[in-house]
PDB file of N, CA and C in Angstrom:
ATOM      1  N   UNK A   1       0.841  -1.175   0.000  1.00  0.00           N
ATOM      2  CA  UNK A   1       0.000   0.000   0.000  1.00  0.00           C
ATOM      3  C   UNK A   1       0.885   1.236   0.000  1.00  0.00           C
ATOM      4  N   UNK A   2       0.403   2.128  -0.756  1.00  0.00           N
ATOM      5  CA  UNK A   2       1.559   3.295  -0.534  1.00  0.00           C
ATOM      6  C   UNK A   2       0.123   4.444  -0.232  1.00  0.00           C
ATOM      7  N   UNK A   3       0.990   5.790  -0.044  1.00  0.00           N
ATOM      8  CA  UNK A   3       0.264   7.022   0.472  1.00  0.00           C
ATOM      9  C   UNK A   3       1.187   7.867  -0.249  1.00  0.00           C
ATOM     10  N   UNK A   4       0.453   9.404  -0.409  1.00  0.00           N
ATOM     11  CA  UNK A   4       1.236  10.684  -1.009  1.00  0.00           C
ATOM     12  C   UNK A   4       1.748  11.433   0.254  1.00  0.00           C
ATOM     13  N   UNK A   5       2.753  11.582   0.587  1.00  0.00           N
ATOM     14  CA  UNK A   5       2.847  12.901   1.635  1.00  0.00           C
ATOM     15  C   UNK A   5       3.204  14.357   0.545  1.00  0.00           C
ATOM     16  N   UNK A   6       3.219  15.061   1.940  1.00  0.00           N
ATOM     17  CA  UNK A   6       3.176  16.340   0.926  1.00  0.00           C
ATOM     18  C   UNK A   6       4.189  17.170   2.091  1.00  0.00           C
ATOM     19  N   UNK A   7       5.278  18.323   1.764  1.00  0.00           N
ATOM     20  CA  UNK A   7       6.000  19.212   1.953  1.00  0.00           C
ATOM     21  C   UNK A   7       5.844  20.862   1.663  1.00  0.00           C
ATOM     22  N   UNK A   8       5.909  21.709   2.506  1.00  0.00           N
ATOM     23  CA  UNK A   8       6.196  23.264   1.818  1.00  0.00           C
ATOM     24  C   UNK A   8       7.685  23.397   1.976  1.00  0.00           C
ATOM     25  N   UNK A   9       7.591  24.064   0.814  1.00  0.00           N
ATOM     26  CA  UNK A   9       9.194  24.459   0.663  1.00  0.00           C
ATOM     27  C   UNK A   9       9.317  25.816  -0.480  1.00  0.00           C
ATOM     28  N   UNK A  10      10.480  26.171  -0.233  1.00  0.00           N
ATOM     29  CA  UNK A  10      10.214  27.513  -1.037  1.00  0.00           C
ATOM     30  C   UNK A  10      10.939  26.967  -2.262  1.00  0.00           C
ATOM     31  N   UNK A  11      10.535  28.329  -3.210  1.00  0.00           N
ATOM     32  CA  UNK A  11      11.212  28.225  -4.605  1.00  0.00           C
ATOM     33  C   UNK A  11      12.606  27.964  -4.534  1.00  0.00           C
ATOM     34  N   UNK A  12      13.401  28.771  -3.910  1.00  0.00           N
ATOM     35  CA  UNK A  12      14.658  28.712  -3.996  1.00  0.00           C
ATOM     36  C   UNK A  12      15.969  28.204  -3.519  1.00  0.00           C
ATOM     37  N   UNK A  13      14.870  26.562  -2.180  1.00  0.00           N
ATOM     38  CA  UNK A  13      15.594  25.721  -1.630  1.00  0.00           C
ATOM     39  C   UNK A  13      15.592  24.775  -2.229  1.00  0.00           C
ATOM     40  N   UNK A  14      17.458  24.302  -2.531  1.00  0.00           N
ATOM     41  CA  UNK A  14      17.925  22.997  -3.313  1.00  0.00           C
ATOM     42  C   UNK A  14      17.496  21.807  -2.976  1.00  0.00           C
ATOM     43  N   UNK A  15      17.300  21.819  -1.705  1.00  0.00           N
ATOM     44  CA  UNK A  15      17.210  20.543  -0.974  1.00  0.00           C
ATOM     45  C   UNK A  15      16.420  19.671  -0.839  1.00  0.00           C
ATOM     46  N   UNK A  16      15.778  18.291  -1.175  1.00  0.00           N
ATOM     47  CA  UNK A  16      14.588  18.119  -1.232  1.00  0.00           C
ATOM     48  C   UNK A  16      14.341  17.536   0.714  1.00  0.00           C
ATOM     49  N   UNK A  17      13.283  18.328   1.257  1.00  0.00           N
ATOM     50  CA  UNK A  17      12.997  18.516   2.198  1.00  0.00           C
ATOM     51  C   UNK A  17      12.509  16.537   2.772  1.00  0.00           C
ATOM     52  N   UNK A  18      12.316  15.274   2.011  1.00  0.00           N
ATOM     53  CA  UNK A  18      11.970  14.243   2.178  1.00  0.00           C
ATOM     54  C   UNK A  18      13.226  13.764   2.606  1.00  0.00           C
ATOM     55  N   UNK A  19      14.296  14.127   1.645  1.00  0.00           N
ATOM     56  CA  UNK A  19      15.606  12.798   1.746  1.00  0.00           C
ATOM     57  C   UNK A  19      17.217  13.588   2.293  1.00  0.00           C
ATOM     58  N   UNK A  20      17.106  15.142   2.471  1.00  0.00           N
ATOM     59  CA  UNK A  20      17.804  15.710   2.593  1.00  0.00           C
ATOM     60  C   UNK A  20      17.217  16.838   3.702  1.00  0.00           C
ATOM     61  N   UNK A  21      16.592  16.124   4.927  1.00  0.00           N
ATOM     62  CA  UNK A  21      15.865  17.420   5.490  1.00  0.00           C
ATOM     63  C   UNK A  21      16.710  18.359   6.275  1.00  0.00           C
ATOM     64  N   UNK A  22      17.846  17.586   6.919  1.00  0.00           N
ATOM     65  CA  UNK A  22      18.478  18.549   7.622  1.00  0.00           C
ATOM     66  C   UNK A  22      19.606  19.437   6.845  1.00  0.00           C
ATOM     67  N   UNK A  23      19.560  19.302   5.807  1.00  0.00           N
ATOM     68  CA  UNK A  23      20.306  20.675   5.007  1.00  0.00           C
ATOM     69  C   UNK A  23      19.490  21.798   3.895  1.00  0.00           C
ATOM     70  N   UNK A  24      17.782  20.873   3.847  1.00  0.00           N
ATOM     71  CA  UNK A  24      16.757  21.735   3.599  1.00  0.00           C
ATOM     72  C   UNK A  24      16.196  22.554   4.701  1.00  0.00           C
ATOM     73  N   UNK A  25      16.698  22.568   5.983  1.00  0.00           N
ATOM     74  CA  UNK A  25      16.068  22.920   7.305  1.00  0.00           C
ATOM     75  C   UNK A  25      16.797  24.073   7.752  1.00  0.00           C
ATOM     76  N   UNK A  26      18.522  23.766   7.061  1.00  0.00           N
ATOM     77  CA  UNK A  26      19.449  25.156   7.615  1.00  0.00           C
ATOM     78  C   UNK A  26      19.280  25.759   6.423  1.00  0.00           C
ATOM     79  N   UNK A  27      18.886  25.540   5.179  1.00  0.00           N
ATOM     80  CA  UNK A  27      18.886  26.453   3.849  1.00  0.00           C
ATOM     81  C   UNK A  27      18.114  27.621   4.522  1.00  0.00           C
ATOM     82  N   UNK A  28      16.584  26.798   4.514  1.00  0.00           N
ATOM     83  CA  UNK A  28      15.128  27.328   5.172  1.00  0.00           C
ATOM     84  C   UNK A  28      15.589  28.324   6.180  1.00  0.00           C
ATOM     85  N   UNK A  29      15.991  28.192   7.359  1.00  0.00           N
ATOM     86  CA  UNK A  29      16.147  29.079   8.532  1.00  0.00           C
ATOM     87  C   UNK A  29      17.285  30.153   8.255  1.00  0.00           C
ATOM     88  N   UNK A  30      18.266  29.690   7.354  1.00  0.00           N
ATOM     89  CA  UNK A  30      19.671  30.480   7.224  1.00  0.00           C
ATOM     90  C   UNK A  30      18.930  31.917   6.328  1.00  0.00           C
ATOM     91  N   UNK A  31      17.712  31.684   5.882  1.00  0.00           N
ATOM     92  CA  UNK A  31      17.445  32.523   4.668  1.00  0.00           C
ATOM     93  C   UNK A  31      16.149  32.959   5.635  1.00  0.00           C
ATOM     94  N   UNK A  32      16.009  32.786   6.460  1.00  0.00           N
ATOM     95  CA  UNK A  32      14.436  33.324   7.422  1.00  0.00           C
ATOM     96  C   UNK A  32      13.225  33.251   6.769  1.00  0.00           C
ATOM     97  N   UNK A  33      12.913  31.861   5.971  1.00  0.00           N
ATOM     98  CA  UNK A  33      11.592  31.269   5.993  1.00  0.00           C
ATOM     99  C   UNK A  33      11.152  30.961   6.879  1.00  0.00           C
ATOM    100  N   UNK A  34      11.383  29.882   7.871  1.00  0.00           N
ATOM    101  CA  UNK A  34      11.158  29.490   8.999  1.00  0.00           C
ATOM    102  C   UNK A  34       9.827  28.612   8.575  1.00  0.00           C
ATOM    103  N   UNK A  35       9.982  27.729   7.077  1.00  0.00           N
ATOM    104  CA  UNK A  35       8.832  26.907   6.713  1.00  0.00           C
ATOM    105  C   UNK A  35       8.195  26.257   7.905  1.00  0.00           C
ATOM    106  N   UNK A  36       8.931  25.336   8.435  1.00  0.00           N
ATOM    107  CA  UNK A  36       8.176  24.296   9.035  1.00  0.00           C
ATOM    108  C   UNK A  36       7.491  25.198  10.420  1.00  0.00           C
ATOM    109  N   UNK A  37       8.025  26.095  11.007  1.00  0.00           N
ATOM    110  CA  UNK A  37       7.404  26.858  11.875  1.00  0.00           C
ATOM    111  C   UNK A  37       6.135  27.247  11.163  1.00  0.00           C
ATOM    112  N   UNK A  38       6.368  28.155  10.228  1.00  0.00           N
ATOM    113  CA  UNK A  38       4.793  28.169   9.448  1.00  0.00           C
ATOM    114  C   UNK A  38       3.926  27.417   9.813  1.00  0.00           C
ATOM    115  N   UNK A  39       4.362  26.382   8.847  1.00  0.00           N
ATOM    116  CA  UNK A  39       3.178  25.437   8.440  1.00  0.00           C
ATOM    117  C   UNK A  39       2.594  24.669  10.152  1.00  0.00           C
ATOM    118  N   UNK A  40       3.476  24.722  10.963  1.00  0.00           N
ATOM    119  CA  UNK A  40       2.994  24.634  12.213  1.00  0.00           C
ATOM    120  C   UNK A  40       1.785  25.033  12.785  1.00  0.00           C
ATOM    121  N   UNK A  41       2.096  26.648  12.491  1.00  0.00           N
ATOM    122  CA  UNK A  41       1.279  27.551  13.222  1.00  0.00           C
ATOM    123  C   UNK A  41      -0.515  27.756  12.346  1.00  0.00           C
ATOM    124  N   UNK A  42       0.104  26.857  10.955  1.00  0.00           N
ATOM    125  CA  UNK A  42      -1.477  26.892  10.272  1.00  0.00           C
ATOM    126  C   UNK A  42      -2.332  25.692  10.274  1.00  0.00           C
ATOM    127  N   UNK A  43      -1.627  24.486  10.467  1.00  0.00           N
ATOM    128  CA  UNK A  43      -2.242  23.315  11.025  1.00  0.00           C
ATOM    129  C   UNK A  43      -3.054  23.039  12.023  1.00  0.00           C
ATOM    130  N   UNK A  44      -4.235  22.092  11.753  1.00  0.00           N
ATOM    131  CA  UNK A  44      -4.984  21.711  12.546  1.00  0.00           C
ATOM    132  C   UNK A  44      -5.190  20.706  12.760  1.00  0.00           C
ATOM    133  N   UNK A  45      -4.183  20.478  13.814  1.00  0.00           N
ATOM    134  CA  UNK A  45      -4.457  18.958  14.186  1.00  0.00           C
ATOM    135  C   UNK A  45      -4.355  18.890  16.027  1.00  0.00           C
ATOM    136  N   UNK A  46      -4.521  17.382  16.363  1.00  0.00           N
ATOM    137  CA  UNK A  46      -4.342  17.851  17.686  1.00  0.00           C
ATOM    138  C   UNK A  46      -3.316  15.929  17.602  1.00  0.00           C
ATOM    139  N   UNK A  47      -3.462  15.958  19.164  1.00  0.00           N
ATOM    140  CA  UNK A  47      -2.317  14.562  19.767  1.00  0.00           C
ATOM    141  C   UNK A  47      -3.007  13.369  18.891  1.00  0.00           C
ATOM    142  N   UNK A  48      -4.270  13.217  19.518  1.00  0.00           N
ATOM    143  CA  UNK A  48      -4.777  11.933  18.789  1.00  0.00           C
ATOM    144  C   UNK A  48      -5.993  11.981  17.803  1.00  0.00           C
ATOM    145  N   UNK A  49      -4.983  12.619  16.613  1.00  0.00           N
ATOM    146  CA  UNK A  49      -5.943  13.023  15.178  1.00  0.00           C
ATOM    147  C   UNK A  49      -4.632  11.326  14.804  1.00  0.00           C
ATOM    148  N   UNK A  50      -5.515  10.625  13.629  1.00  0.00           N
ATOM    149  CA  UNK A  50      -4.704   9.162  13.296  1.00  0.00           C
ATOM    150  C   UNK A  50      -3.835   9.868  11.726  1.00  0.00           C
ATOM    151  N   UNK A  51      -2.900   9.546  11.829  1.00  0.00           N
ATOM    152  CA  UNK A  51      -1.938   9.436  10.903  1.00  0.00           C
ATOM    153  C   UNK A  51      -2.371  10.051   9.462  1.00  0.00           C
ATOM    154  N   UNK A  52      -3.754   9.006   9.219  1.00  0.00           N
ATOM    155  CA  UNK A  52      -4.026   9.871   7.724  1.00  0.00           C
ATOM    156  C   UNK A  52      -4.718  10.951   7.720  1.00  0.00           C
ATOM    157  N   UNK A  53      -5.171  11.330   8.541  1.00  0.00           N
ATOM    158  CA  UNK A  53      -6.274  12.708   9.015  1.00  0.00           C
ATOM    159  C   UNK A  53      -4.784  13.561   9.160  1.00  0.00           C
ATOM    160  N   UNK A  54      -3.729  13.558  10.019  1.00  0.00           N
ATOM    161  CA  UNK A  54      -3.178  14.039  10.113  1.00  0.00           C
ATOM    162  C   UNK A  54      -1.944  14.615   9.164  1.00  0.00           C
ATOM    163  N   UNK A  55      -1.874  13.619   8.044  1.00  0.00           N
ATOM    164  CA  UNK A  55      -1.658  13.487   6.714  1.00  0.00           C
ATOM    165  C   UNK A  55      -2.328  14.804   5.572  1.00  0.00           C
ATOM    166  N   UNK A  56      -3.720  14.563   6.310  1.00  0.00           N
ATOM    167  CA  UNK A  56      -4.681  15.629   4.998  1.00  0.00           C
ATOM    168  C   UNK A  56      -4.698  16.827   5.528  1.00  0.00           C
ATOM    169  N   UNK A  57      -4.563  16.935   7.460  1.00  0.00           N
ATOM    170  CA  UNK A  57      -4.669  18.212   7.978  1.00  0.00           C
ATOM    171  C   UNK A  57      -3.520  19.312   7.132  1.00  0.00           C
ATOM    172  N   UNK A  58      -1.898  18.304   7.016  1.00  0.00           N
ATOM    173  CA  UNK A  58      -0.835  18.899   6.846  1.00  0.00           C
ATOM    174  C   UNK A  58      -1.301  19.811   5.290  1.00  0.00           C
ATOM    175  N   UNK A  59      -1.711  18.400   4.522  1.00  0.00           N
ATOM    176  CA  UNK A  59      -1.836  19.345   2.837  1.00  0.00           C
ATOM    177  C   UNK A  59      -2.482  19.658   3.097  1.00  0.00           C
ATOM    178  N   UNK A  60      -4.136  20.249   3.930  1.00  0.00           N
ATOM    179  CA  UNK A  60      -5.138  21.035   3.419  1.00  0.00           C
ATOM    180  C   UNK A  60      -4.236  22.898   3.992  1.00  0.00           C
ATOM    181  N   UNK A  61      -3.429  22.532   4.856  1.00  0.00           N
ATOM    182  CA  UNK A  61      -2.377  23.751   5.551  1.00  0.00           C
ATOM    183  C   UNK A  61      -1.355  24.110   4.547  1.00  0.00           C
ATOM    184  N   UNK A  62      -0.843  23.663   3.756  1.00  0.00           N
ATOM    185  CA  UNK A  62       0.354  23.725   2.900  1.00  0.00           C
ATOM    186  C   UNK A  62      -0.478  24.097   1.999  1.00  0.00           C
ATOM    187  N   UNK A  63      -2.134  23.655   1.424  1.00  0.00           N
ATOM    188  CA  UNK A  63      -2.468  24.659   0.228  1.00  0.00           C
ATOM    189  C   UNK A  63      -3.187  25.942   0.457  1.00  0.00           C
ATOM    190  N   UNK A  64      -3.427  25.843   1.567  1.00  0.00           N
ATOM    191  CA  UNK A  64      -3.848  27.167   2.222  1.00  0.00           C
ATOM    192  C   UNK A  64      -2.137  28.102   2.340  1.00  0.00           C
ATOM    193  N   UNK A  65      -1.793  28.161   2.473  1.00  0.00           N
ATOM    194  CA  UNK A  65      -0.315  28.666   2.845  1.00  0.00           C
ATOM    195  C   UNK A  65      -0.167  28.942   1.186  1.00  0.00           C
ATOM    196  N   UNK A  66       0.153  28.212   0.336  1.00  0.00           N
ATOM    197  CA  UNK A  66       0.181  28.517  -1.223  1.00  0.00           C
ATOM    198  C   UNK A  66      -0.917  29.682  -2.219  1.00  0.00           C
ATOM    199  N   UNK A  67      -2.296  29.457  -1.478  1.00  0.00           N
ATOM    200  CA  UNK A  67      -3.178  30.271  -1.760  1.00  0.00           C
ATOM    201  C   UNK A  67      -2.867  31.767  -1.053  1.00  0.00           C
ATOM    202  N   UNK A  68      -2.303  31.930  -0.419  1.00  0.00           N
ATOM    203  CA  UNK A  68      -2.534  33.025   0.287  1.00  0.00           C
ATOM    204  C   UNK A  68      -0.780  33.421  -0.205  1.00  0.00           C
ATOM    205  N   UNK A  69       0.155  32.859  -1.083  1.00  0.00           N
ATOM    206  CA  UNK A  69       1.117  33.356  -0.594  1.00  0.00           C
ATOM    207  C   UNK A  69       1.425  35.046  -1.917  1.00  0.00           C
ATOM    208  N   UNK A  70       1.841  35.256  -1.213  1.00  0.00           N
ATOM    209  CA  UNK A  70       1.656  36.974  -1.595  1.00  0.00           C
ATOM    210  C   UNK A  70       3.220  36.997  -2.049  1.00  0.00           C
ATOM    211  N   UNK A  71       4.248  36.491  -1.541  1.00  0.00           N
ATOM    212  CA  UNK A  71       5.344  36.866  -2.031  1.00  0.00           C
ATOM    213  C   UNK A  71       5.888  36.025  -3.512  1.00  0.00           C
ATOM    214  N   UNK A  72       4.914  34.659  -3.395  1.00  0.00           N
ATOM    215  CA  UNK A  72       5.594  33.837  -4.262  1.00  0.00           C
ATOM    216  C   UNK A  72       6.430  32.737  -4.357  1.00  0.00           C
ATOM    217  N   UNK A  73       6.417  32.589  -2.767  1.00  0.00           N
ATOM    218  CA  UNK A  73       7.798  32.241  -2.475  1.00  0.00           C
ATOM    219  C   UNK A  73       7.679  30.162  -1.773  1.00  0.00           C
ATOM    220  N   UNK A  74       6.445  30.352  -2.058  1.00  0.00           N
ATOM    221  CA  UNK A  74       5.926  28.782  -1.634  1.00  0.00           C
ATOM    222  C   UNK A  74       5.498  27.975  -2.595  1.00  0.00           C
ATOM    223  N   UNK A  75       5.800  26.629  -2.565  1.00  0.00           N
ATOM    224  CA  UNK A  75       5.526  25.883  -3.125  1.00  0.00           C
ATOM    225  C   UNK A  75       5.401  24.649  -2.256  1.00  0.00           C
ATOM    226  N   UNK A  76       4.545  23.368  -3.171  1.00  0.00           N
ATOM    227  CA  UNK A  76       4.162  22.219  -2.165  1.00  0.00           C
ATOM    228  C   UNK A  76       4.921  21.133  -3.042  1.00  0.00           C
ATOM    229  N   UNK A  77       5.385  20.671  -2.344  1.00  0.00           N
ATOM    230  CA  UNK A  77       6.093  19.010  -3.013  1.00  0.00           C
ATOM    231  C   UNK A  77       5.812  17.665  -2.280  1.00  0.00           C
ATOM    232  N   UNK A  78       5.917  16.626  -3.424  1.00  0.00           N
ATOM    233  CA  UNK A  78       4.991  15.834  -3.218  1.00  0.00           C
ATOM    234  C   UNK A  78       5.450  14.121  -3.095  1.00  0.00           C
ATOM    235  N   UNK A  79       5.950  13.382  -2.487  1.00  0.00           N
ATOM    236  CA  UNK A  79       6.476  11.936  -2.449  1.00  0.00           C
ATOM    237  C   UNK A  79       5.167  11.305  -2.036  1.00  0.00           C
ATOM    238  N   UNK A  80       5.282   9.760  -3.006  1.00  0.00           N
ATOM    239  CA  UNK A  80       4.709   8.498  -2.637  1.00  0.00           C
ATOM    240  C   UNK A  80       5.644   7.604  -1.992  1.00  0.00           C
ATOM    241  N   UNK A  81       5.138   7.123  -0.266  1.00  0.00           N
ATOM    242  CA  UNK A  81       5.938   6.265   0.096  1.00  0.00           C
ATOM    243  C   UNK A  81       4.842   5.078  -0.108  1.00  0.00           C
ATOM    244  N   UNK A  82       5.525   4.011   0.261  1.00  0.00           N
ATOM    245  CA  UNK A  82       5.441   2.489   0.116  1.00  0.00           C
ATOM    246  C   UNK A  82       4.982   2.441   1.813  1.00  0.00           C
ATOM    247  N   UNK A  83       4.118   1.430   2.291  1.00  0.00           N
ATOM    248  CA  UNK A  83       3.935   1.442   3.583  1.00  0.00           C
ATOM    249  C   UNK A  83       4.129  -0.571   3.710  1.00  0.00           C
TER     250      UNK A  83
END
């Protein structure tokens, strides 16, 4: 069985945030996106929301974050894992 996850990341980070997160994480902060803080603060989820709810909370937050973005500077990326 596989599933889509989904990522925000900006235009102009090399890194792919799935397989390379901790040098997509100092790109992100070194340049004061502060993505994953974002997408934190727009999520709705709580402790015991289950995995795939918590899955759809993340993308329905990451396309809200894209809709609204005013500078341009967001984008959503997208891996199928294998479970």
């Amino acid at each position: 069985m596989s599933r889509t996850i989904h990522a925000l990341t900006t235009t102009d980070n090399p890194w792919d945030p799935f397989t390379q997160f901790t040098e997509w994480f100092q790109f992100d902060v070194s340049h004061g996106y502060n993505s994953s803080a974002y997408l934190a603060r727009v999520v709705r989820s709580s402790h015991d929301t289950s995995e795939a709810n918590e899955d759809y909370m993340i993308e329905q937050a990451i396309n809200e974050i894209i809709r609204y973005n005013l500078l341009g500077i967001y984008k959503k990326v997208s891996k199928v894992v294998e479970e």
